[in-house]
PDB file of N, CA and C in Angstrom:
ATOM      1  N   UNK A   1      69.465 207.987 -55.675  1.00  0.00           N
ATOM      2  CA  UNK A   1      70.133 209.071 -54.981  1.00  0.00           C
ATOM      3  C   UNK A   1      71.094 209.799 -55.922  1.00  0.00           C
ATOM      4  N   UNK A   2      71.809 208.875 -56.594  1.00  0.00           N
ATOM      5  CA  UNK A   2      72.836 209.376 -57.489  1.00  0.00           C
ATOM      6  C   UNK A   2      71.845 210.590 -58.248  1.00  0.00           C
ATOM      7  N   UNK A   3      71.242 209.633 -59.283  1.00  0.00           N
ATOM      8  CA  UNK A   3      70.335 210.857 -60.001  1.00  0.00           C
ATOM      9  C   UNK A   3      69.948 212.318 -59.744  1.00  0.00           C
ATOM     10  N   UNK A   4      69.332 212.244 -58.494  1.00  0.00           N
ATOM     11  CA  UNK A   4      68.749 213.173 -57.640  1.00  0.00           C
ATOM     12  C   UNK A   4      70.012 214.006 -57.696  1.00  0.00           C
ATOM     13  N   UNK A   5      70.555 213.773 -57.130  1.00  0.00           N
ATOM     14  CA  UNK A   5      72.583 214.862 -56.683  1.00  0.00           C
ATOM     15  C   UNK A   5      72.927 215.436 -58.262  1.00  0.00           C
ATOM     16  N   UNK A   6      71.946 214.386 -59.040  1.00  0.00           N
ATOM     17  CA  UNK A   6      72.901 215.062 -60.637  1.00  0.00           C
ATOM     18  C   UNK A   6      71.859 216.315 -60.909  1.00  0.00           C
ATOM     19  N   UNK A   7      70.931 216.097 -60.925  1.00  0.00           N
ATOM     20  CA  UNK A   7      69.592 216.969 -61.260  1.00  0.00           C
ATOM     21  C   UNK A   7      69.476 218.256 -60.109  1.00  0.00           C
ATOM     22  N   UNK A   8      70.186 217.981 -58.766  1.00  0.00           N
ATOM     23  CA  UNK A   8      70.263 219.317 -58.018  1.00  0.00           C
ATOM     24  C   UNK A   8      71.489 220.306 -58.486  1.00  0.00           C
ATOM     25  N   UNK A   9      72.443 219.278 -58.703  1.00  0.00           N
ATOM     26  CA  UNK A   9      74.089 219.813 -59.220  1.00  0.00           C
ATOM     27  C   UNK A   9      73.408 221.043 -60.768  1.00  0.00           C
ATOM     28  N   UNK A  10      72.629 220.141 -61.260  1.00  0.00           N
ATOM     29  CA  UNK A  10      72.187 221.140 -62.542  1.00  0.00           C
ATOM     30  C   UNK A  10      71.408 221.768 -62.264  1.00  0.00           C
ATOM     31  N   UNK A  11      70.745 221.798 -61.487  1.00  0.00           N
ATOM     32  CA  UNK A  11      69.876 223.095 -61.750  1.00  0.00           C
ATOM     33  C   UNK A  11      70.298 223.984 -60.243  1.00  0.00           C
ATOM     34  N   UNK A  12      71.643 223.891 -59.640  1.00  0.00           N
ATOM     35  CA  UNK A  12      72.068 225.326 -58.946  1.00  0.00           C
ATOM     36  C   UNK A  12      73.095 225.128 -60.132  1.00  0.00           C
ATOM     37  N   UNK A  13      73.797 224.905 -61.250  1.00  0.00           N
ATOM     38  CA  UNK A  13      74.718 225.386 -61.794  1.00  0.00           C
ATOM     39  C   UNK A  13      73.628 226.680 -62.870  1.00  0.00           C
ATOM     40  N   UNK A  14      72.728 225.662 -63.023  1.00  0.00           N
ATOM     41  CA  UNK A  14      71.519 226.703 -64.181  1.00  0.00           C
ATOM     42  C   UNK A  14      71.275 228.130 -63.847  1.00  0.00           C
ATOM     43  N   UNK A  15      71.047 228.027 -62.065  1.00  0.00           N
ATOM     44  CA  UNK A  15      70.541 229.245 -61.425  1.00  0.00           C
ATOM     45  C   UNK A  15      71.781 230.274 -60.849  1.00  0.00           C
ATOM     46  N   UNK A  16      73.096 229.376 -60.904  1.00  0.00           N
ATOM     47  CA  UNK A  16      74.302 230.713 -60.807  1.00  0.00           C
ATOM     48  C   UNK A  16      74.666 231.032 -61.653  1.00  0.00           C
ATOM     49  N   UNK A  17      74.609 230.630 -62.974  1.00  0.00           N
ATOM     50  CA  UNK A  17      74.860 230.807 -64.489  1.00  0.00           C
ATOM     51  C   UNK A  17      73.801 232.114 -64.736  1.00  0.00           C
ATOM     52  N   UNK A  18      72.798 231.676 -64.233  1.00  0.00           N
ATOM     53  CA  UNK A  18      71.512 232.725 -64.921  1.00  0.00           C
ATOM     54  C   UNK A  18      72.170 234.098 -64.175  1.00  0.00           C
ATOM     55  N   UNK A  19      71.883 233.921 -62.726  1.00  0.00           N
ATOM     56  CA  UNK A  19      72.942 234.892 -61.515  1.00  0.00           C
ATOM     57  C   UNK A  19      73.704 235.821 -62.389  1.00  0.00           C
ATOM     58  N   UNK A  20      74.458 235.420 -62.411  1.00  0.00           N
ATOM     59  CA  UNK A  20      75.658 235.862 -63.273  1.00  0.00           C
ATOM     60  C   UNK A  20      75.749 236.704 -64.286  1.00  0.00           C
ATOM     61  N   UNK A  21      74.397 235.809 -65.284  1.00  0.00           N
ATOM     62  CA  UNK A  21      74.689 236.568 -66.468  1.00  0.00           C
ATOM     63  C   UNK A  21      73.414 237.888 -66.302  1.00  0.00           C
ATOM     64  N   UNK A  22      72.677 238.133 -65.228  1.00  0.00           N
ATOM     65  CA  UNK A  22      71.847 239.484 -64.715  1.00  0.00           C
ATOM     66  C   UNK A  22      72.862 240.604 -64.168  1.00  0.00           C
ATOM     67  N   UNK A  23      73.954 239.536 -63.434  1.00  0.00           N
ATOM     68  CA  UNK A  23      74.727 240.789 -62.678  1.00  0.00           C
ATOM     69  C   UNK A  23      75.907 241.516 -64.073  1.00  0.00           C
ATOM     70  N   UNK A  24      75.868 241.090 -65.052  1.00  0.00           N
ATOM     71  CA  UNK A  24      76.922 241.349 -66.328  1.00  0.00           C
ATOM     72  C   UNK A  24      75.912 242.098 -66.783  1.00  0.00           C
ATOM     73  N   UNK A  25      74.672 241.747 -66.997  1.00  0.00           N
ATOM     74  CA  UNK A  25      73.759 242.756 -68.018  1.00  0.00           C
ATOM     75  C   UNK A  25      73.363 244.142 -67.074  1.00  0.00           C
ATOM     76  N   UNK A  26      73.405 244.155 -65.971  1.00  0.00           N
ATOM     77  CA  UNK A  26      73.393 245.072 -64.796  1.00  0.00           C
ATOM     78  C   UNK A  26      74.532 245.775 -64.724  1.00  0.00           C
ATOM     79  N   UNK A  27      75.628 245.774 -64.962  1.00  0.00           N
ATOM     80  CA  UNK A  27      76.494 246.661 -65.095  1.00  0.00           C
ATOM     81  C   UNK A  27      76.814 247.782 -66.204  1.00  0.00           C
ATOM     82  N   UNK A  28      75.869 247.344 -67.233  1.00  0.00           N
ATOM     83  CA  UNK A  28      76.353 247.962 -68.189  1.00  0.00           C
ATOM     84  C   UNK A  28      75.588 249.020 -68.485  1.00  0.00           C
ATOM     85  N   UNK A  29      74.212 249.207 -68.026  1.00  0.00           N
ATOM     86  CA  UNK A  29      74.110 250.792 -67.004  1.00  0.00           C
ATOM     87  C   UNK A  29      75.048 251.774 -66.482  1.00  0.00           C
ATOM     88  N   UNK A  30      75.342 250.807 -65.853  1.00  0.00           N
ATOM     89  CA  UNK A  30      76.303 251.557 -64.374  1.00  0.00           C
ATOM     90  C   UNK A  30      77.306 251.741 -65.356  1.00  0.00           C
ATOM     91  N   UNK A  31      78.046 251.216 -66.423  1.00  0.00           N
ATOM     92  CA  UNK A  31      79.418 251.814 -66.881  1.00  0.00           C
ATOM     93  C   UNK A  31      79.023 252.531 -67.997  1.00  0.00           C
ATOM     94  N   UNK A  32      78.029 252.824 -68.257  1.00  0.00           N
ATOM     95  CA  UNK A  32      77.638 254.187 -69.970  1.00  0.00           C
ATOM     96  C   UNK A  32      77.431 255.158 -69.126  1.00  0.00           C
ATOM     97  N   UNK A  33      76.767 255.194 -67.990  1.00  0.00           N
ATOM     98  CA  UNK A  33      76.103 256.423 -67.248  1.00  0.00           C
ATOM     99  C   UNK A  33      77.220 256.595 -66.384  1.00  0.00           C
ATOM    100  N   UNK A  34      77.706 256.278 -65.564  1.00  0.00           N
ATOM    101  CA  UNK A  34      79.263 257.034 -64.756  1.00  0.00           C
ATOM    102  C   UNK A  34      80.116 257.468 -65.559  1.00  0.00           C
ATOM    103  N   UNK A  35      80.379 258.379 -65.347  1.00  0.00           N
ATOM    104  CA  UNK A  35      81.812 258.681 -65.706  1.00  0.00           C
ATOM    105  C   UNK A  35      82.944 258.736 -64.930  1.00  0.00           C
ATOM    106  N   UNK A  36      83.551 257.547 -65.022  1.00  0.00           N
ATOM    107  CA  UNK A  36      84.722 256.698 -64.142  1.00  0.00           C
ATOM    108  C   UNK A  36      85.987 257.433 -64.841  1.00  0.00           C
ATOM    109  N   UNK A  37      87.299 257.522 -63.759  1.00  0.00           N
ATOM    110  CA  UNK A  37      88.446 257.800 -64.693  1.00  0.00           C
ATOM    111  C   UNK A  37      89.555 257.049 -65.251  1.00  0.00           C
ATOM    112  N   UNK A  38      89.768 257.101 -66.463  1.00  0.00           N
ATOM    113  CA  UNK A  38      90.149 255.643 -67.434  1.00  0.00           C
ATOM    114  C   UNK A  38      91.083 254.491 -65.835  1.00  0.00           C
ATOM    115  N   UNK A  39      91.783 254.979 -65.366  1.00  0.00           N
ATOM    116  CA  UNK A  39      92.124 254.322 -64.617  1.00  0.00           C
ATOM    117  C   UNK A  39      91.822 253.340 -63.696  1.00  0.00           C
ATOM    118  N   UNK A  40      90.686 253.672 -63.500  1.00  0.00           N
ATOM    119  CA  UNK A  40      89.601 252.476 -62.748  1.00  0.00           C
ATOM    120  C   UNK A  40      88.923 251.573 -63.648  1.00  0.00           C
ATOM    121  N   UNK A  41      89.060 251.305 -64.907  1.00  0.00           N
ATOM    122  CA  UNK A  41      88.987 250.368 -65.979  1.00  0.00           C
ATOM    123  C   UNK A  41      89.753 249.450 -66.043  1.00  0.00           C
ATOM    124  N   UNK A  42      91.379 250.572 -66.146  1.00  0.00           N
ATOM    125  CA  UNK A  42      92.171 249.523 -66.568  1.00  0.00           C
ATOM    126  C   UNK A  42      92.753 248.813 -65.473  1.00  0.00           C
ATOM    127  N   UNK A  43      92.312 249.187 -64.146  1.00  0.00           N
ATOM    128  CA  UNK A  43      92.801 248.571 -62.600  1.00  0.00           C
ATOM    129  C   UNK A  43      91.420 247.030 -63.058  1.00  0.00           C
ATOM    130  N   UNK A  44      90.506 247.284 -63.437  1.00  0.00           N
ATOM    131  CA  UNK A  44      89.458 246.228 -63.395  1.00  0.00           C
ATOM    132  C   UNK A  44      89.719 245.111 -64.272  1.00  0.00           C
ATOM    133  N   UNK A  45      89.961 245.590 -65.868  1.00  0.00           N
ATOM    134  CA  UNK A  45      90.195 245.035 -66.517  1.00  0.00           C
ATOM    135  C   UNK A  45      91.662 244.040 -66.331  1.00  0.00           C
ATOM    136  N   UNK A  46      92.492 244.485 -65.628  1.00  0.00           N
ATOM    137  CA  UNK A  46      93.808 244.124 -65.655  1.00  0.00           C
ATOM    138  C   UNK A  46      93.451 243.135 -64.542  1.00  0.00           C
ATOM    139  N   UNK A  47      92.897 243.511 -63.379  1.00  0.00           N
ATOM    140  CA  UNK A  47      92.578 242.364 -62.001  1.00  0.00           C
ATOM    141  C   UNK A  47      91.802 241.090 -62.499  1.00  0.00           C
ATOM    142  N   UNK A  48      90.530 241.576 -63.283  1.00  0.00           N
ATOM    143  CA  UNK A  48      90.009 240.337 -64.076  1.00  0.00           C
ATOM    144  C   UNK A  48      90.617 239.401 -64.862  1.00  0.00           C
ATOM    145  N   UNK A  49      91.295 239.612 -65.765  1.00  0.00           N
ATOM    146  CA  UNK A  49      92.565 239.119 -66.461  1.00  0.00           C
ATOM    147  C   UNK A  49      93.480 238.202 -65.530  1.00  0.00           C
ATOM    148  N   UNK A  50      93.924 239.014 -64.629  1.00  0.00           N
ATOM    149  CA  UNK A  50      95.162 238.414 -63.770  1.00  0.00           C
ATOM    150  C   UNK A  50      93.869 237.193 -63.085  1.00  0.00           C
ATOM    151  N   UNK A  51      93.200 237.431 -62.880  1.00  0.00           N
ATOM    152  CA  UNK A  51      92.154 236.473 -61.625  1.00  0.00           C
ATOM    153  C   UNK A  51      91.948 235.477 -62.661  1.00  0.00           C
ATOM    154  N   UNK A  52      91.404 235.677 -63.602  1.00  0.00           N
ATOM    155  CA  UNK A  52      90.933 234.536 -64.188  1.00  0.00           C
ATOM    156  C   UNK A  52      92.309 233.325 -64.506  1.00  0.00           C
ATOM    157  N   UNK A  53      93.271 234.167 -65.094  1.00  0.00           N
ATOM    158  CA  UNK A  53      94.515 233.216 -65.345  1.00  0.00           C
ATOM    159  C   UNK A  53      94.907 232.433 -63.972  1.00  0.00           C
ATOM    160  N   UNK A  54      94.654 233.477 -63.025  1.00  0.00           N
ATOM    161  CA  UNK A  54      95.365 232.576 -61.776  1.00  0.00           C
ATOM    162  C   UNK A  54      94.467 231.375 -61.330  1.00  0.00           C
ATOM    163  N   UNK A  55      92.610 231.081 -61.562  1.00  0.00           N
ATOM    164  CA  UNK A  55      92.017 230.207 -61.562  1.00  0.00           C
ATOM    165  C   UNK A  55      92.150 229.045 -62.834  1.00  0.00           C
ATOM    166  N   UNK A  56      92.475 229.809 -64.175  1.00  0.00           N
ATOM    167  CA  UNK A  56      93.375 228.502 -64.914  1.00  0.00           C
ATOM    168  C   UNK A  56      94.328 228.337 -64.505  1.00  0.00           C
ATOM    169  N   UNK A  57      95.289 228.706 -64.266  1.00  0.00           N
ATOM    170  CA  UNK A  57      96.772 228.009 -63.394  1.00  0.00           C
ATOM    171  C   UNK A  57      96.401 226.752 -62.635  1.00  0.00           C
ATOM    172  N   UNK A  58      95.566 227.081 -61.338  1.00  0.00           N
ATOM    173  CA  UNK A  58      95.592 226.809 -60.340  1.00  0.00           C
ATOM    174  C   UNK A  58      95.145 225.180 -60.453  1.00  0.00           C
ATOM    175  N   UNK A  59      93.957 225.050 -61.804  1.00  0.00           N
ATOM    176  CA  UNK A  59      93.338 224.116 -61.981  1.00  0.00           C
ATOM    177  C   UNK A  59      94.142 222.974 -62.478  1.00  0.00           C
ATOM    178  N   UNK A  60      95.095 223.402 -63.234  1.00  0.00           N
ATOM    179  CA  UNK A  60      96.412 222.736 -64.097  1.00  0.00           C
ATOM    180  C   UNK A  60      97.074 221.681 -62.844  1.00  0.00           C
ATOM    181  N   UNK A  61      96.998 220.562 -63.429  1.00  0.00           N
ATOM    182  CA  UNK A  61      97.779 219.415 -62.716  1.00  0.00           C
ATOM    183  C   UNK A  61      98.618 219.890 -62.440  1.00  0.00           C
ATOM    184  N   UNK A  62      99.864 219.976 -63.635  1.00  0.00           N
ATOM    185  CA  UNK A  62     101.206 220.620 -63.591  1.00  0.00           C
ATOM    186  C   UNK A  62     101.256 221.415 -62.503  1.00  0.00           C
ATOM    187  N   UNK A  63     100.818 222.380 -62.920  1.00  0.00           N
ATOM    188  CA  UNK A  63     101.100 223.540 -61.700  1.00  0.00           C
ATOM    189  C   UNK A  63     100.888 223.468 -60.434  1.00  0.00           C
ATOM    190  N   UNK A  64      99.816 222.240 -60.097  1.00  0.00           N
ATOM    191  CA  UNK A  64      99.625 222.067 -58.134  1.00  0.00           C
ATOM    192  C   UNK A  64     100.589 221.091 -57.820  1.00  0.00           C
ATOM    193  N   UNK A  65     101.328 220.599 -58.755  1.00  0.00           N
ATOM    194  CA  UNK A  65     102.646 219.986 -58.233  1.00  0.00           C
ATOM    195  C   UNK A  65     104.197 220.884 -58.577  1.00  0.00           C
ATOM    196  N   UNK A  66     104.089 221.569 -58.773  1.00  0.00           N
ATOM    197  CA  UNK A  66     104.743 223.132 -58.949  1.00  0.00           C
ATOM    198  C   UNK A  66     104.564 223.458 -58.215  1.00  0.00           C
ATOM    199  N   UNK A  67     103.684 223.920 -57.897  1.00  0.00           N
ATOM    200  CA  UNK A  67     103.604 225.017 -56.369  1.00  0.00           C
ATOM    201  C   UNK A  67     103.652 224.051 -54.940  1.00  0.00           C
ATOM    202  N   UNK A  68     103.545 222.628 -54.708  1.00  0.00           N
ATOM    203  CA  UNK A  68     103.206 221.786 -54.174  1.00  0.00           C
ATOM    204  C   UNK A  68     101.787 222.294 -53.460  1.00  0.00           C
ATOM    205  N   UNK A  69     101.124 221.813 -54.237  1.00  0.00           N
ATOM    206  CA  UNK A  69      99.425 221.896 -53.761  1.00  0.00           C
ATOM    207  C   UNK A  69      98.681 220.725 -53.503  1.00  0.00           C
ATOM    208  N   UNK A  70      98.293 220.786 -52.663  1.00  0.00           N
ATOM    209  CA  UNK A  70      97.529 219.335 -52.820  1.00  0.00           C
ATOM    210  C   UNK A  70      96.260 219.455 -54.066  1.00  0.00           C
ATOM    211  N   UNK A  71      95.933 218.012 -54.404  1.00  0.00           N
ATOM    212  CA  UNK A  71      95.376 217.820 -55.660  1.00  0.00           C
ATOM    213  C   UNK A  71      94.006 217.946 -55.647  1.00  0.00           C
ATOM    214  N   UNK A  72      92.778 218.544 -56.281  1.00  0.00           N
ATOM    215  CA  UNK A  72      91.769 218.628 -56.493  1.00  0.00           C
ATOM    216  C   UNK A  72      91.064 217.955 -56.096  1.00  0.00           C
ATOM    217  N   UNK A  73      89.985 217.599 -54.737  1.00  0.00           N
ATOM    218  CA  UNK A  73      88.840 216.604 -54.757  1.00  0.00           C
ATOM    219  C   UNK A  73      88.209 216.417 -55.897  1.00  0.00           C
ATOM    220  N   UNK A  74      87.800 214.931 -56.225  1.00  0.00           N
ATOM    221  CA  UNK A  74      87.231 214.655 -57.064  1.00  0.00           C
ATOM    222  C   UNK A  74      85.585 214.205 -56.917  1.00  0.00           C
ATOM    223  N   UNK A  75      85.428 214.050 -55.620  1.00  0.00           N
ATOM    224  CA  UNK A  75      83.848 213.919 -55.218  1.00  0.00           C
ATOM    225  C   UNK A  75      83.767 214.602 -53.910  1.00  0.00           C
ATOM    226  N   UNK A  76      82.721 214.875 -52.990  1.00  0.00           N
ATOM    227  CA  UNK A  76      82.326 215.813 -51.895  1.00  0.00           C
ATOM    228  C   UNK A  76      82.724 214.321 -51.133  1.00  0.00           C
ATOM    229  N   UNK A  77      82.847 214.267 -49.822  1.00  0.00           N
ATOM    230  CA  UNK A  77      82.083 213.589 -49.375  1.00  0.00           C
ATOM    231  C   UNK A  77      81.031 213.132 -48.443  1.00  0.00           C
ATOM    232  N   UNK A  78      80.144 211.906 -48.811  1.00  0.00           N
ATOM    233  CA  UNK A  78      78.857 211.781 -47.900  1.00  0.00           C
ATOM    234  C   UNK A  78      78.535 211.912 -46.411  1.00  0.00           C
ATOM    235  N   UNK A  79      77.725 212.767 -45.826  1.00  0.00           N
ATOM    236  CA  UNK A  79      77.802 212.747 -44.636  1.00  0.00           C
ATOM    237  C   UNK A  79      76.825 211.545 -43.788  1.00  0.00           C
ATOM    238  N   UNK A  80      77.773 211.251 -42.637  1.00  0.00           N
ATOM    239  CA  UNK A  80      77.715 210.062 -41.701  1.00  0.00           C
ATOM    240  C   UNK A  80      76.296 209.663 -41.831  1.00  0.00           C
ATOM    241  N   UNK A  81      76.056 208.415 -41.524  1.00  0.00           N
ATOM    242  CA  UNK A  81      74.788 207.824 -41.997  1.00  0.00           C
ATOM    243  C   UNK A  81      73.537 208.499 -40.631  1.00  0.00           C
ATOM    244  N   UNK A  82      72.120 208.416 -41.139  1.00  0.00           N
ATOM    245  CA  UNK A  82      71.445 208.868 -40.222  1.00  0.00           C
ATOM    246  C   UNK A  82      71.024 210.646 -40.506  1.00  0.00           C
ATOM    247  N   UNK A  83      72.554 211.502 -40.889  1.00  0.00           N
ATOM    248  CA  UNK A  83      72.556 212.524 -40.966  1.00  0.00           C
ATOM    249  C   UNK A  83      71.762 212.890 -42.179  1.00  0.00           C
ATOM    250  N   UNK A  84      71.151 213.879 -42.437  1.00  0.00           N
ATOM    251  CA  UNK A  84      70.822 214.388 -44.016  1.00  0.00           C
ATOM    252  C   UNK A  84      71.975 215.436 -44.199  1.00  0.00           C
ATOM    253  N   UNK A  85      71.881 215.455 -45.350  1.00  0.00           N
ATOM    254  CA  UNK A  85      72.719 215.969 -46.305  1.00  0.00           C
ATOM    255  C   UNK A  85      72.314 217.188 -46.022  1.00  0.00           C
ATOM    256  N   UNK A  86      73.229 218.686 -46.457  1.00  0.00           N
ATOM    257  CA  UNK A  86      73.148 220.182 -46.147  1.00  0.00           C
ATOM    258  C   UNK A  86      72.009 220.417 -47.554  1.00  0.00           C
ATOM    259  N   UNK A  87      71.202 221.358 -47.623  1.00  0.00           N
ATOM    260  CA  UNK A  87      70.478 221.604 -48.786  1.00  0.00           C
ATOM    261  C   UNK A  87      71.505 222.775 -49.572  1.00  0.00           C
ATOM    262  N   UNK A  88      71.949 222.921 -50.577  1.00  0.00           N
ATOM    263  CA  UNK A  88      72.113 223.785 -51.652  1.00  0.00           C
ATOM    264  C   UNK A  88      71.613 225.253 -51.276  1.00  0.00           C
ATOM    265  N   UNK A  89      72.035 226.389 -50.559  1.00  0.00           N
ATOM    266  CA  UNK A  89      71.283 227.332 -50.581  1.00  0.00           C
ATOM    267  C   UNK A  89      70.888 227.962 -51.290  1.00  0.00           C
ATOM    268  N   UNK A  90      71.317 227.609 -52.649  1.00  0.00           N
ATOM    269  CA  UNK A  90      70.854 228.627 -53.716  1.00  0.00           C
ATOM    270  C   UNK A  90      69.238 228.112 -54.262  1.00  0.00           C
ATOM    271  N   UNK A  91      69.241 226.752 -54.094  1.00  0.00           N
ATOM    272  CA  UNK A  91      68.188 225.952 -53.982  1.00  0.00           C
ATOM    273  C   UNK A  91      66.930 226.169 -53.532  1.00  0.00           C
ATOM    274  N   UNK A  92      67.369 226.278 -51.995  1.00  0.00           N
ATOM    275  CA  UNK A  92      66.770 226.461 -50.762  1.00  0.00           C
ATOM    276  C   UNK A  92      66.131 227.727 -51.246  1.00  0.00           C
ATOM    277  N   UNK A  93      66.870 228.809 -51.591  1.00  0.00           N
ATOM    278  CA  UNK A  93      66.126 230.101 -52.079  1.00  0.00           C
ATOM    279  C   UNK A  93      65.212 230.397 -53.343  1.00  0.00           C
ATOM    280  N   UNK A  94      65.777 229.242 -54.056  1.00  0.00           N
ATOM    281  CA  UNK A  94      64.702 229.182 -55.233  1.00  0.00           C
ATOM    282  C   UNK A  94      63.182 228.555 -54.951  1.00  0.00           C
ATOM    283  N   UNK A  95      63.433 227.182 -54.225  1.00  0.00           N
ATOM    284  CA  UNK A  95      62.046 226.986 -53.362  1.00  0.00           C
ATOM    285  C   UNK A  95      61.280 227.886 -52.524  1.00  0.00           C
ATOM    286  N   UNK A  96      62.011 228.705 -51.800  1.00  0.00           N
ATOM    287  CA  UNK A  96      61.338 229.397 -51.397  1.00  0.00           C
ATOM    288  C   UNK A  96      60.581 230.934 -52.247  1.00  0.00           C
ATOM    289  N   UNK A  97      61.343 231.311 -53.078  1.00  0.00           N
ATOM    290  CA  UNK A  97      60.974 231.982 -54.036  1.00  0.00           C
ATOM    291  C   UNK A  97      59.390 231.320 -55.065  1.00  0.00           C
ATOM    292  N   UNK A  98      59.740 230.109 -55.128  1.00  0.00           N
ATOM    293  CA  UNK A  98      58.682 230.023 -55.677  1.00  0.00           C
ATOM    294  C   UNK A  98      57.329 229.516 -54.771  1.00  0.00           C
ATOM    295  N   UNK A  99      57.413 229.429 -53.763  1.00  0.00           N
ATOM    296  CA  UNK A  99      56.637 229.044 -52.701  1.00  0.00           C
ATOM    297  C   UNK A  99      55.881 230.526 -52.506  1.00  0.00           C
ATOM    298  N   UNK A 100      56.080 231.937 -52.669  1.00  0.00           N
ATOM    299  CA  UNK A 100      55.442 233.083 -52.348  1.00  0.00           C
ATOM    300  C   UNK A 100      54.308 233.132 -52.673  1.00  0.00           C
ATOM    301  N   UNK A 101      53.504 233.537 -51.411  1.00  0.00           N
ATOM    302  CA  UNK A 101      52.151 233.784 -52.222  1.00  0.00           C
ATOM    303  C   UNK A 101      51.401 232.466 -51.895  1.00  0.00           C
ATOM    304  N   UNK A 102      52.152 231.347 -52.038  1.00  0.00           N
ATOM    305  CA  UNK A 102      51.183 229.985 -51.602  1.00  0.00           C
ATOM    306  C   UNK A 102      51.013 229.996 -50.697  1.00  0.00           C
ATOM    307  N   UNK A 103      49.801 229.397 -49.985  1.00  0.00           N
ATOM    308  CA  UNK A 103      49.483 228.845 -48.682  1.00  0.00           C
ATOM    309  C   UNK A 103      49.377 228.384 -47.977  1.00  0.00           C
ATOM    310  N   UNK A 104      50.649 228.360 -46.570  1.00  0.00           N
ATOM    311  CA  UNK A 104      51.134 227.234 -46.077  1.00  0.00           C
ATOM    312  C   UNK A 104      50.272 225.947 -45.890  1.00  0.00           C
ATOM    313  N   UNK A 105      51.033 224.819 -46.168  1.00  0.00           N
ATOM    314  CA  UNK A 105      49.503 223.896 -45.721  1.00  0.00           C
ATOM    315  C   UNK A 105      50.248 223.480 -44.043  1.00  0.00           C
ATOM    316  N   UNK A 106      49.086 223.397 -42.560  1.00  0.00           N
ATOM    317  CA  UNK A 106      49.484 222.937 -41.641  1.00  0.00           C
ATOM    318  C   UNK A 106      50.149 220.990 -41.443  1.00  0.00           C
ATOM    319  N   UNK A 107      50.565 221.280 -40.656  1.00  0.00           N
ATOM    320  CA  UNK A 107      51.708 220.524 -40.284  1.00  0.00           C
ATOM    321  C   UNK A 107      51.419 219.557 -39.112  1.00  0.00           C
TER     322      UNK A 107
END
């Protein structure tokens, strides 16, 4: 089981990583061809900046006992016996993505 949870954990981190780096190469269309006014750059650039620092902050031991935060889960946990586990939707959509076109087999 363990295994299994490690090998799903990696491959939705693989497939929001990939995500990610389409929606970055996708923008950069959109910012040669608009002509935006400098100000809506530096509102972006400056929010990104501030966002990202405030997700390193936040992660910092130090600082969630600074702000009094409670402390980071370190594992999910398992749901009640009997139950199955929620599927990964990003998962769920990749199976089904690659399922197109095949033919259901009956049931």
């Amino acid at each position: 089981l363990n295994s299994r949870k490690a090998s799903t954990d990696e491959m939705s981190q693989r497939l929001q990583t990939g995500i990610q780096r389409i929606c970055c190469l996708s923008m950069i269309p959109l910012l040669i061809g608009l002509k935006y006014p400098a100000a809506v750059f530096l509102y972006w650039i400056t929010n990104n900046l501030l966002s990202g620092f405030q997700a390193w902050l936040l992660a910092q031991p130090w600082a969630r006992i600074f702000f009094r935060l409670p402390p980071l889960p370190t594992s999910v946990p398992l749901p009640p016996q009997g139950m199955a586990a929620p599927k990964n939707p990003l998962i769920t959509l990749a199976e089904g993505l690659n399922n197109l076109g095949k033919p259901k087999s009956p049931k």
